[in-house]
PDB file of N, CA and C in Angstrom:
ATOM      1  N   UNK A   1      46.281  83.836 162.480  1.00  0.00           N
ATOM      2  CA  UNK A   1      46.714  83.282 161.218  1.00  0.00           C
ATOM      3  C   UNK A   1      48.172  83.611 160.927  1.00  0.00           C
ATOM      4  N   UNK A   2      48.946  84.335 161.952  1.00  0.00           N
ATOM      5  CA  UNK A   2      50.376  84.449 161.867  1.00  0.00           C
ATOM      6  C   UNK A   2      51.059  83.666 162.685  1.00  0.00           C
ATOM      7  N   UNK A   3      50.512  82.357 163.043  1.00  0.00           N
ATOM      8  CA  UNK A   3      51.704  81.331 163.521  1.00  0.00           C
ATOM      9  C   UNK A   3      52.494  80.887 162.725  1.00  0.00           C
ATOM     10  N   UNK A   4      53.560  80.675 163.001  1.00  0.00           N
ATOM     11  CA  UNK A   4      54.640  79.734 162.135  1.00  0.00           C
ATOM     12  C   UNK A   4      53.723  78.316 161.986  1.00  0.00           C
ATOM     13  N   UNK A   5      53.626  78.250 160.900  1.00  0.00           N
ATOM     14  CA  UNK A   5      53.760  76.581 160.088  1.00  0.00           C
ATOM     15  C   UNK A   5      55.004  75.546 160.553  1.00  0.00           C
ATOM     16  N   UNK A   6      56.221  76.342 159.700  1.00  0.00           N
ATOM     17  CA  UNK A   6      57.382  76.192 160.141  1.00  0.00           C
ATOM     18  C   UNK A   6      58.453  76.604 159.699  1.00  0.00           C
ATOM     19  N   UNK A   7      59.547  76.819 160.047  1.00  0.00           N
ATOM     20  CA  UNK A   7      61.222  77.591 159.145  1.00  0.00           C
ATOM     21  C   UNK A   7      61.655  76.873 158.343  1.00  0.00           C
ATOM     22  N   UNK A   8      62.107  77.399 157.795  1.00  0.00           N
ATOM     23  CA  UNK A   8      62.889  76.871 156.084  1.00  0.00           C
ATOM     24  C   UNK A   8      64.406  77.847 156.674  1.00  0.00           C
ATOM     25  N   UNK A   9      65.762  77.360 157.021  1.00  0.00           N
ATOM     26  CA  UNK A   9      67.162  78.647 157.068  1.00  0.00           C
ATOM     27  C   UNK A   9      66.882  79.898 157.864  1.00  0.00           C
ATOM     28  N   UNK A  10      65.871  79.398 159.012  1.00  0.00           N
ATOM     29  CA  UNK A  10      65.644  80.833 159.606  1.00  0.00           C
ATOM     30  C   UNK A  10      64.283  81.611 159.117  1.00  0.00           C
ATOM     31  N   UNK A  11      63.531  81.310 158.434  1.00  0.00           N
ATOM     32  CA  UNK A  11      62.847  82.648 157.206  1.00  0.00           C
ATOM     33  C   UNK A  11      61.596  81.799 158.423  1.00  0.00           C
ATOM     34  N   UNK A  12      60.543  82.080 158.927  1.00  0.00           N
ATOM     35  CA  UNK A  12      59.211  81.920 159.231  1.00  0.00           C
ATOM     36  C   UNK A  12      58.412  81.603 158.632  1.00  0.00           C
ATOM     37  N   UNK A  13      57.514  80.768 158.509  1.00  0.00           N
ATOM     38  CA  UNK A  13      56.906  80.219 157.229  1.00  0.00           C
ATOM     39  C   UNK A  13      55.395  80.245 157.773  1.00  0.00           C
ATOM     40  N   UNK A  14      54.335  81.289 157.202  1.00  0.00           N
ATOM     41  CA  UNK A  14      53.002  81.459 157.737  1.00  0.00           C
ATOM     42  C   UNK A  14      52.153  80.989 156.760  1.00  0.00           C
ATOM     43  N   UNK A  15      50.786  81.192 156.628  1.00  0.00           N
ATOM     44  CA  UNK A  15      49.738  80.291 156.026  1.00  0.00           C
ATOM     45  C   UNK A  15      49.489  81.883 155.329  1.00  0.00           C
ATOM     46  N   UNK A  16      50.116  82.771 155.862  1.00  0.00           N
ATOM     47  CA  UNK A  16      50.166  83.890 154.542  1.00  0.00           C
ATOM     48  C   UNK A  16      51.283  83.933 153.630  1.00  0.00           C
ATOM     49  N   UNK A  17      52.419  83.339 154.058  1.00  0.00           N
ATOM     50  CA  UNK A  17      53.480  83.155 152.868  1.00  0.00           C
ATOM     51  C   UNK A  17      53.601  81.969 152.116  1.00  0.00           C
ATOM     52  N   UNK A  18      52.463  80.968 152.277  1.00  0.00           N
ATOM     53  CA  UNK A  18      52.495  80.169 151.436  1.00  0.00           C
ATOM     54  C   UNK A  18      51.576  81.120 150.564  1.00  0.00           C
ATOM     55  N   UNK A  19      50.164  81.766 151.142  1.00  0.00           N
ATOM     56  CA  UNK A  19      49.380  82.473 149.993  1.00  0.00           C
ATOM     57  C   UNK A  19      49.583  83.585 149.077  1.00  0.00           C
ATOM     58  N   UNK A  20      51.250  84.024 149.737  1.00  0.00           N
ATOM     59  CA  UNK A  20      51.627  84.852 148.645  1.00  0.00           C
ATOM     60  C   UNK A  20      52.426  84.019 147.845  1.00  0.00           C
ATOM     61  N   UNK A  21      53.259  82.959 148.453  1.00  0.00           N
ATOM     62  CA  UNK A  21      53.774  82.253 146.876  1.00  0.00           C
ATOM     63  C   UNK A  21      53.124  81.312 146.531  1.00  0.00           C
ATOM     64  N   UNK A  22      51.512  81.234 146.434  1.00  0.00           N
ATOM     65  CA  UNK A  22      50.851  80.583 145.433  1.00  0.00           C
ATOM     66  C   UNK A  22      50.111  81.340 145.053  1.00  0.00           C
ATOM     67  N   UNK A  23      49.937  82.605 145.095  1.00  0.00           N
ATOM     68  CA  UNK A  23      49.769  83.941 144.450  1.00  0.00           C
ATOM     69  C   UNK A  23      50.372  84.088 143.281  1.00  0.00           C
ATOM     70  N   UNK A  24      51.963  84.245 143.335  1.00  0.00           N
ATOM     71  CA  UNK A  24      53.078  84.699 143.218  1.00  0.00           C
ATOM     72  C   UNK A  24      53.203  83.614 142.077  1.00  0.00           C
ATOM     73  N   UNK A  25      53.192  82.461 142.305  1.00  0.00           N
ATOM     74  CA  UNK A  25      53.395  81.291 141.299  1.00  0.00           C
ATOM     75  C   UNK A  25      52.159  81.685 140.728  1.00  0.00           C
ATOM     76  N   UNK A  26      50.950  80.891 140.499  1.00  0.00           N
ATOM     77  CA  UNK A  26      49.781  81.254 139.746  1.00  0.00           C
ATOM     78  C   UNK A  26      49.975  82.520 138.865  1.00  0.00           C
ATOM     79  N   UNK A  27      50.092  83.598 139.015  1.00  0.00           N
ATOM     80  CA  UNK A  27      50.325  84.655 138.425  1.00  0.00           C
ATOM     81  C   UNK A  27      51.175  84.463 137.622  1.00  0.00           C
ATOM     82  N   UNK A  28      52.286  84.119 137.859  1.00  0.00           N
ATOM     83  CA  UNK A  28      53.550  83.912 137.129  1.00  0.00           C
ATOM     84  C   UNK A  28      53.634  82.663 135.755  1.00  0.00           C
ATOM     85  N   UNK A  29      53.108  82.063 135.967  1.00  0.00           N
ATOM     86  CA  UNK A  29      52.766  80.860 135.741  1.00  0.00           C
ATOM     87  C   UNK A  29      51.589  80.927 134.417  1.00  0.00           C
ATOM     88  N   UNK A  30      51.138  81.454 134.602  1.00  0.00           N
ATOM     89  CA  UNK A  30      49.917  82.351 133.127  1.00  0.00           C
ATOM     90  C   UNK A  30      50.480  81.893 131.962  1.00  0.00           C
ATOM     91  N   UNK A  31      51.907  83.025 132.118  1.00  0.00           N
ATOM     92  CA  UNK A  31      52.273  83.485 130.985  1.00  0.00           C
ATOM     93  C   UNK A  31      53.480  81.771 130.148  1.00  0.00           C
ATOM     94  N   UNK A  32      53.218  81.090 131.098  1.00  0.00           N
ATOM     95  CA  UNK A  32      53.511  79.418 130.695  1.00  0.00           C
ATOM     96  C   UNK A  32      52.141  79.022 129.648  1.00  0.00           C
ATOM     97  N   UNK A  33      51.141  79.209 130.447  1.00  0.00           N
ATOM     98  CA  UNK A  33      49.665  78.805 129.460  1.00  0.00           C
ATOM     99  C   UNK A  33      49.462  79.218 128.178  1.00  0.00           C
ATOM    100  N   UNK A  34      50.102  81.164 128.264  1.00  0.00           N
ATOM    101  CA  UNK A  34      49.776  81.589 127.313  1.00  0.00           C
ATOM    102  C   UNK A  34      50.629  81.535 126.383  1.00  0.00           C
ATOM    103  N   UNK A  35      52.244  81.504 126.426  1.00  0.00           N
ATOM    104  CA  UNK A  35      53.067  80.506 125.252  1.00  0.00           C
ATOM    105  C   UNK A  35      52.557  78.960 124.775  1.00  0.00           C
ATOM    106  N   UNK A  36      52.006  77.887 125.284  1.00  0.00           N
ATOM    107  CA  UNK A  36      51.943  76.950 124.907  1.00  0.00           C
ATOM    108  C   UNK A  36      50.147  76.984 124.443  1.00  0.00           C
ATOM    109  N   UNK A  37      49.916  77.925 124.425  1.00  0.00           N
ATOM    110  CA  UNK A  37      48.265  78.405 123.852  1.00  0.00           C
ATOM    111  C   UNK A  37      48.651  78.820 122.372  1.00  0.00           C
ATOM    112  N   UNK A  38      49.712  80.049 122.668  1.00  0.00           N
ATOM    113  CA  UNK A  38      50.066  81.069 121.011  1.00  0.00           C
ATOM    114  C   UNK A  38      50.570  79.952 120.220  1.00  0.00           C
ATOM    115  N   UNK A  39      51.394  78.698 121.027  1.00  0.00           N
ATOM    116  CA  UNK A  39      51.996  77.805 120.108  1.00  0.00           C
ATOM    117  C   UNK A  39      50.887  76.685 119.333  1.00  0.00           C
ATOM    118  N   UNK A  40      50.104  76.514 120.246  1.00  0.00           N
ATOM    119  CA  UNK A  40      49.264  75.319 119.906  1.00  0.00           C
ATOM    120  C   UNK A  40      48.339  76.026 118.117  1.00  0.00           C
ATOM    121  N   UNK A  41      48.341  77.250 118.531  1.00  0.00           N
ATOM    122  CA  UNK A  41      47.290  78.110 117.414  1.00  0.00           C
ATOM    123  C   UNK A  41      48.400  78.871 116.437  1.00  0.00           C
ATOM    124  N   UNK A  42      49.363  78.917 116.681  1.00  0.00           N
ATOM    125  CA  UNK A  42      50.320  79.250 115.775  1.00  0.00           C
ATOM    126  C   UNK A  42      50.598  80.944 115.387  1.00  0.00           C
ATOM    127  N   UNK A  43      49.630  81.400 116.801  1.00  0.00           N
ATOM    128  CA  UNK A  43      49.646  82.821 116.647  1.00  0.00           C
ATOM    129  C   UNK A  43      49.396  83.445 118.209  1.00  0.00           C
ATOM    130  N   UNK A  44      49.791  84.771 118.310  1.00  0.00           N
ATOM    131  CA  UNK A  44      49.836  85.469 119.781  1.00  0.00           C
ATOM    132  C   UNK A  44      48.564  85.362 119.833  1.00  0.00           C
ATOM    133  N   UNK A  45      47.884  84.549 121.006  1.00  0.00           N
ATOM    134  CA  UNK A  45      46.743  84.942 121.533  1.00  0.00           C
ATOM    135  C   UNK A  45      46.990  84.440 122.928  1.00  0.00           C
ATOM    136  N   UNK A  46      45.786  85.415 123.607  1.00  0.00           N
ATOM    137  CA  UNK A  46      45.780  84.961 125.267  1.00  0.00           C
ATOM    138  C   UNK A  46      44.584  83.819 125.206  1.00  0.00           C
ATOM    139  N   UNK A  47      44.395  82.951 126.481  1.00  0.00           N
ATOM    140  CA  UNK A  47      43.042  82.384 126.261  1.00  0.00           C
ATOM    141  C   UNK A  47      42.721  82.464 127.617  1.00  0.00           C
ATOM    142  N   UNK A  48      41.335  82.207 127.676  1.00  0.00           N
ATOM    143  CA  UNK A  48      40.357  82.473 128.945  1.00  0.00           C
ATOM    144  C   UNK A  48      41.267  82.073 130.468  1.00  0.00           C
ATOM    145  N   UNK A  49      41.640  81.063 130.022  1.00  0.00           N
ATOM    146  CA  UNK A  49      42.461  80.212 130.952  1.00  0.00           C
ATOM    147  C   UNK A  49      43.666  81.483 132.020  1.00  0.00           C
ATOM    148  N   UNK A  50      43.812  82.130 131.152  1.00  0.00           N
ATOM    149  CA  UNK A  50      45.498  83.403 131.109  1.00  0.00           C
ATOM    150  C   UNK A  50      44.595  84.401 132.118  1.00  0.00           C
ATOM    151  N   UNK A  51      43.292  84.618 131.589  1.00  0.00           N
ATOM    152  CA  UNK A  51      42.510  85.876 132.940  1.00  0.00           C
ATOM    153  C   UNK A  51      42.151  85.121 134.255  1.00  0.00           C
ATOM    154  N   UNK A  52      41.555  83.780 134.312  1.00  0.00           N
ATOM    155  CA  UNK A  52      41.303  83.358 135.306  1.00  0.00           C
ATOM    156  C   UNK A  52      42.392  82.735 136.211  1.00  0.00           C
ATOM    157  N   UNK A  53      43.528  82.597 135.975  1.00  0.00           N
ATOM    158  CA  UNK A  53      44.637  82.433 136.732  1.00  0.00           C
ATOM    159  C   UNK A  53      45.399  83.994 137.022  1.00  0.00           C
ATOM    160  N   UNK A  54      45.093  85.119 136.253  1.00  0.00           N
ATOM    161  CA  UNK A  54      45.458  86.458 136.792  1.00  0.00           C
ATOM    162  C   UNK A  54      44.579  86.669 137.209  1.00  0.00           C
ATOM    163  N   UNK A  55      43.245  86.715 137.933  1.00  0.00           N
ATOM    164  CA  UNK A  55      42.232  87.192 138.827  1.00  0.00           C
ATOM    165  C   UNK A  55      42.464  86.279 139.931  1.00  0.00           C
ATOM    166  N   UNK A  56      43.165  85.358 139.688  1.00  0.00           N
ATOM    167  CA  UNK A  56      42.809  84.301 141.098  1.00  0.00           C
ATOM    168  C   UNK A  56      44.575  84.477 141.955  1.00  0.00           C
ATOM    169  N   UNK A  57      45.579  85.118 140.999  1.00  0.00           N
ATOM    170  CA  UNK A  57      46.797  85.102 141.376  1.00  0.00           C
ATOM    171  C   UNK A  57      46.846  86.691 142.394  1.00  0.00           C
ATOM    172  N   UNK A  58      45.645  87.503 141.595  1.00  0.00           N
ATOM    173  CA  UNK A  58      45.949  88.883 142.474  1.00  0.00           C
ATOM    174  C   UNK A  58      44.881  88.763 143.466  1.00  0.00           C
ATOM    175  N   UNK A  59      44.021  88.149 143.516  1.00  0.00           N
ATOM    176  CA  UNK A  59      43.518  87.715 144.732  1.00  0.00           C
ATOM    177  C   UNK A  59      43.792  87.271 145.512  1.00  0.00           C
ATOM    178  N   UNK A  60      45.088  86.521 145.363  1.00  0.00           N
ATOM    179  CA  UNK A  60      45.963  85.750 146.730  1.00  0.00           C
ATOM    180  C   UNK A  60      46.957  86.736 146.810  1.00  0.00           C
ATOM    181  N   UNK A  61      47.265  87.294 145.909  1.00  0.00           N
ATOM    182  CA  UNK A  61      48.165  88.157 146.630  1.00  0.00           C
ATOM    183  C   UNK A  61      47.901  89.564 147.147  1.00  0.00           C
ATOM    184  N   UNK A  62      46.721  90.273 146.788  1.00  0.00           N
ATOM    185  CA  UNK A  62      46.346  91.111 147.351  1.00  0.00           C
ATOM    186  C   UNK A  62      45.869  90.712 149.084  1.00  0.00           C
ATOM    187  N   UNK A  63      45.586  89.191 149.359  1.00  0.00           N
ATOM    188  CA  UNK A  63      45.322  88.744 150.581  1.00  0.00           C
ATOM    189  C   UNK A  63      46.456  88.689 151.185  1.00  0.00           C
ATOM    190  N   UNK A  64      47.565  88.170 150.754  1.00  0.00           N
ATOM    191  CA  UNK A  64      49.031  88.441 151.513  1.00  0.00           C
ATOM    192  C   UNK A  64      49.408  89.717 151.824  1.00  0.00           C
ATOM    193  N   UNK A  65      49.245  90.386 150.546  1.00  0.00           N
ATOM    194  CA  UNK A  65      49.800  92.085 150.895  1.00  0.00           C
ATOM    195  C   UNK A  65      49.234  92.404 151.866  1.00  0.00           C
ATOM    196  N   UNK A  66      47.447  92.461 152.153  1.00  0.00           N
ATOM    197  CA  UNK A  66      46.794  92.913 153.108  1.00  0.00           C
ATOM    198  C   UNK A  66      47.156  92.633 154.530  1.00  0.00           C
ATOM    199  N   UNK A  67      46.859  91.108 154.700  1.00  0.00           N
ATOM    200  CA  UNK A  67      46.893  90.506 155.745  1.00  0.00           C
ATOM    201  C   UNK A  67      47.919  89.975 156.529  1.00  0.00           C
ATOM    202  N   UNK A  68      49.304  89.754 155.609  1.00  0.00           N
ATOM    203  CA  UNK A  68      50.676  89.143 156.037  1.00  0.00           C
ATOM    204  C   UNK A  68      51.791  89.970 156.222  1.00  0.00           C
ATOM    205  N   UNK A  69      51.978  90.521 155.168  1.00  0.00           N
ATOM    206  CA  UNK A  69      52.757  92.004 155.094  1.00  0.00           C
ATOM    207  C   UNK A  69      52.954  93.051 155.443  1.00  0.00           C
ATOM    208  N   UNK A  70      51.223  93.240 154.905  1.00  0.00           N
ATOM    209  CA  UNK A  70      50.978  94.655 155.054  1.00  0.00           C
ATOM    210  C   UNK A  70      51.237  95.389 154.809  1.00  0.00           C
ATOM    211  N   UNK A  71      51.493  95.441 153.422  1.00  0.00           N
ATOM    212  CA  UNK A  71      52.109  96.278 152.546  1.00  0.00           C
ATOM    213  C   UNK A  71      51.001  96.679 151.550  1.00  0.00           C
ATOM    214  N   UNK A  72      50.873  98.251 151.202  1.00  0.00           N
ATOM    215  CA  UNK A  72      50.090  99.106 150.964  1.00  0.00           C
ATOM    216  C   UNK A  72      50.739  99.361 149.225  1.00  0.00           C
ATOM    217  N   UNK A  73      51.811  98.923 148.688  1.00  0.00           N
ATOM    218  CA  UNK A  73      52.130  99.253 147.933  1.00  0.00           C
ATOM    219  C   UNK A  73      52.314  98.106 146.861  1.00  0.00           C
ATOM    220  N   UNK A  74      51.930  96.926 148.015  1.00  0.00           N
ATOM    221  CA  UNK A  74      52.028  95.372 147.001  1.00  0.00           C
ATOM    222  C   UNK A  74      50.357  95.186 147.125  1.00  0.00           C
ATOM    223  N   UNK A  75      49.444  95.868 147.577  1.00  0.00           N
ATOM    224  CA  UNK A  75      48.074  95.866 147.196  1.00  0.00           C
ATOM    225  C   UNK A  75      47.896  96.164 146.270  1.00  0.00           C
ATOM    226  N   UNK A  76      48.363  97.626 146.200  1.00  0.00           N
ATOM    227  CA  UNK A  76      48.496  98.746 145.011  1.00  0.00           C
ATOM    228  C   UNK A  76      48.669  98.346 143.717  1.00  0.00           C
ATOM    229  N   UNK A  77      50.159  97.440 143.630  1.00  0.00           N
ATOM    230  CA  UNK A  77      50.588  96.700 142.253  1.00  0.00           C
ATOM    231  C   UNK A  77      49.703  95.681 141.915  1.00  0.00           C
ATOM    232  N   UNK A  78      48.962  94.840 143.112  1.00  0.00           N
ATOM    233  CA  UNK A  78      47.970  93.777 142.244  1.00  0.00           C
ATOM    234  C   UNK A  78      46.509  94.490 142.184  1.00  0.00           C
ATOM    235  N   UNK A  79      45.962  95.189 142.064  1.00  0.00           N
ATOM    236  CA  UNK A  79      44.523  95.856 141.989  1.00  0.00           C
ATOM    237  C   UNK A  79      44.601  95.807 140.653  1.00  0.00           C
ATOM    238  N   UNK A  80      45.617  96.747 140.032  1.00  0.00           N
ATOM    239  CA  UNK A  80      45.489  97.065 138.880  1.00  0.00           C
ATOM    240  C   UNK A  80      45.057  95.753 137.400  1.00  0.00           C
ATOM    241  N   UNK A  81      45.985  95.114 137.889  1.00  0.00           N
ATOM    242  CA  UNK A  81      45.750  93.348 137.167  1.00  0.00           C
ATOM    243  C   UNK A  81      44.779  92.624 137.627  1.00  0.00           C
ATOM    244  N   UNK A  82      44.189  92.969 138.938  1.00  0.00           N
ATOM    245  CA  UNK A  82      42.600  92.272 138.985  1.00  0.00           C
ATOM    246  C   UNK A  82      41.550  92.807 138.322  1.00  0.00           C
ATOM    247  N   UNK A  83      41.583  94.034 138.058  1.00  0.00           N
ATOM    248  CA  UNK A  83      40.415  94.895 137.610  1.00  0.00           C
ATOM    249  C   UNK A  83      40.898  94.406 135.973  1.00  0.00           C
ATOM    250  N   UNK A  84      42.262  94.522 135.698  1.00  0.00           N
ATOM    251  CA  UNK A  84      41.853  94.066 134.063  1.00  0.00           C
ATOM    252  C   UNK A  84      41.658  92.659 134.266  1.00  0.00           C
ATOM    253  N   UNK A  85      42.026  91.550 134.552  1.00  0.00           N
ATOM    254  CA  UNK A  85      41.596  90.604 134.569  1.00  0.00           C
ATOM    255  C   UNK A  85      40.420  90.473 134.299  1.00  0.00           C
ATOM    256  N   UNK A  86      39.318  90.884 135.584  1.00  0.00           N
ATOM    257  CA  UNK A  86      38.172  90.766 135.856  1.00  0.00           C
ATOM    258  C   UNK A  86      37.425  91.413 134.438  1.00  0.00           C
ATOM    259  N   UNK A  87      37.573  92.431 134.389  1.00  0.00           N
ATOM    260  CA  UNK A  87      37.009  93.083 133.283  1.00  0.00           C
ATOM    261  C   UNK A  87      37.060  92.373 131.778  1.00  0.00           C
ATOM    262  N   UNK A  88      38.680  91.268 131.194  1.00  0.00           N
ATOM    263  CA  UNK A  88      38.586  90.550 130.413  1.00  0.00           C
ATOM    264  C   UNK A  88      37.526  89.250 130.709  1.00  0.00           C
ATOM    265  N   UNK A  89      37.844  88.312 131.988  1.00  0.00           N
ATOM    266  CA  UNK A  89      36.604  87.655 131.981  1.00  0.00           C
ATOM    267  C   UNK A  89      35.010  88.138 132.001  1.00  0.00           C
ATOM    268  N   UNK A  90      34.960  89.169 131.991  1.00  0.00           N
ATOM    269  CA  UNK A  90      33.398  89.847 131.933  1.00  0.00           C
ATOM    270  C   UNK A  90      33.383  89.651 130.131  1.00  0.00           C
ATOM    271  N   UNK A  91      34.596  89.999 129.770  1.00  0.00           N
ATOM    272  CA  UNK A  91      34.307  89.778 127.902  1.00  0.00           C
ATOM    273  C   UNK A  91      34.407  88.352 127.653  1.00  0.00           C
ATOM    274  N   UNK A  92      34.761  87.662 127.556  1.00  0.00           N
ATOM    275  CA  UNK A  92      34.955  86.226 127.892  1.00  0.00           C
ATOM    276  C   UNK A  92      33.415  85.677 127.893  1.00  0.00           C
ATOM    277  N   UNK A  93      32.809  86.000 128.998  1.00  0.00           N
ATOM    278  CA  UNK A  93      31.632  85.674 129.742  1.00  0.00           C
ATOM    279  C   UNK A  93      30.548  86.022 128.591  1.00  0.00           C
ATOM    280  N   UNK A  94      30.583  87.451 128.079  1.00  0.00           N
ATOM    281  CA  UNK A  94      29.842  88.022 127.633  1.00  0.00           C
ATOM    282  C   UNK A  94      30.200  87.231 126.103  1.00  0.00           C
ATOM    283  N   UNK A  95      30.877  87.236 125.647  1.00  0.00           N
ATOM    284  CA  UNK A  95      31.519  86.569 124.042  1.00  0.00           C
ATOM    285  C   UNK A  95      30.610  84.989 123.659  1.00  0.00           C
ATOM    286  N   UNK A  96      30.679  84.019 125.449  1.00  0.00           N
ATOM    287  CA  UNK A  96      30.263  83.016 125.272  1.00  0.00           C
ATOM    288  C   UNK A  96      28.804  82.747 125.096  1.00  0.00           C
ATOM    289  N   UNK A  97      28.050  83.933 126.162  1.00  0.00           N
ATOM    290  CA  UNK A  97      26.870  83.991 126.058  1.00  0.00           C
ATOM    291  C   UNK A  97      26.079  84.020 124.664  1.00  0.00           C
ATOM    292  N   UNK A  98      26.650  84.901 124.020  1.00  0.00           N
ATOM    293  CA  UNK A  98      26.469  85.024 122.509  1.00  0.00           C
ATOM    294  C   UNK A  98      26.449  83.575 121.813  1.00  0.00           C
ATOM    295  N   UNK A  99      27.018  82.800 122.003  1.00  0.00           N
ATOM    296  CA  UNK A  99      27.189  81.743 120.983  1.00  0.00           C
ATOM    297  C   UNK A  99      25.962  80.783 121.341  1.00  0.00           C
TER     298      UNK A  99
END
């Protein structure tokens, strides 16, 4: 799974560096949802939408760190935001059940 796809200026382009920058985007990209969410309601709130694109963004990138990189310290930085993630959609989950 580390063949070149193909180069972009020299840089190697693998089917793990697209999954870290659609990691990388997704993740990033949230905090787009969650301004045009606070705006739509006229107040700071996150919505469901904001955890399930941060559980699915550190999941691709904890797969890059692992598998492409290999970097032990860009695992490290996304664990922490999957476990809250995950743990907000468990409230989420649990909030809806209720209704």
């Amino acid at each position: 799974m580390n063949s070149v796809l193909f180069a972009v200026s020299g840089i190697q382009v693998t089917i793990w560096t697209v999954t870290g920058l659609a990691g990388a985007a997704l993740f990033a990209s949230r905090w787009v949802v969650q301004v045009f969410h606070s705006k739509a309601y006229g107040s700071s709130s996150i919505p469901p939408l904001f955890w399930y694109m941060s559980a699915a963004g550190s999941v691709l990138l904890i797969a890059y760190f692992s598998f492409g990189a290999r970097d032990l310290v860009g695992v490290a930085s996304n664990a922490l935001p999957l476990l809250v993630s995950s743990y907000n959609l468990y409230l989420v989950c649990k909030e809806r059940a209720k209704r």
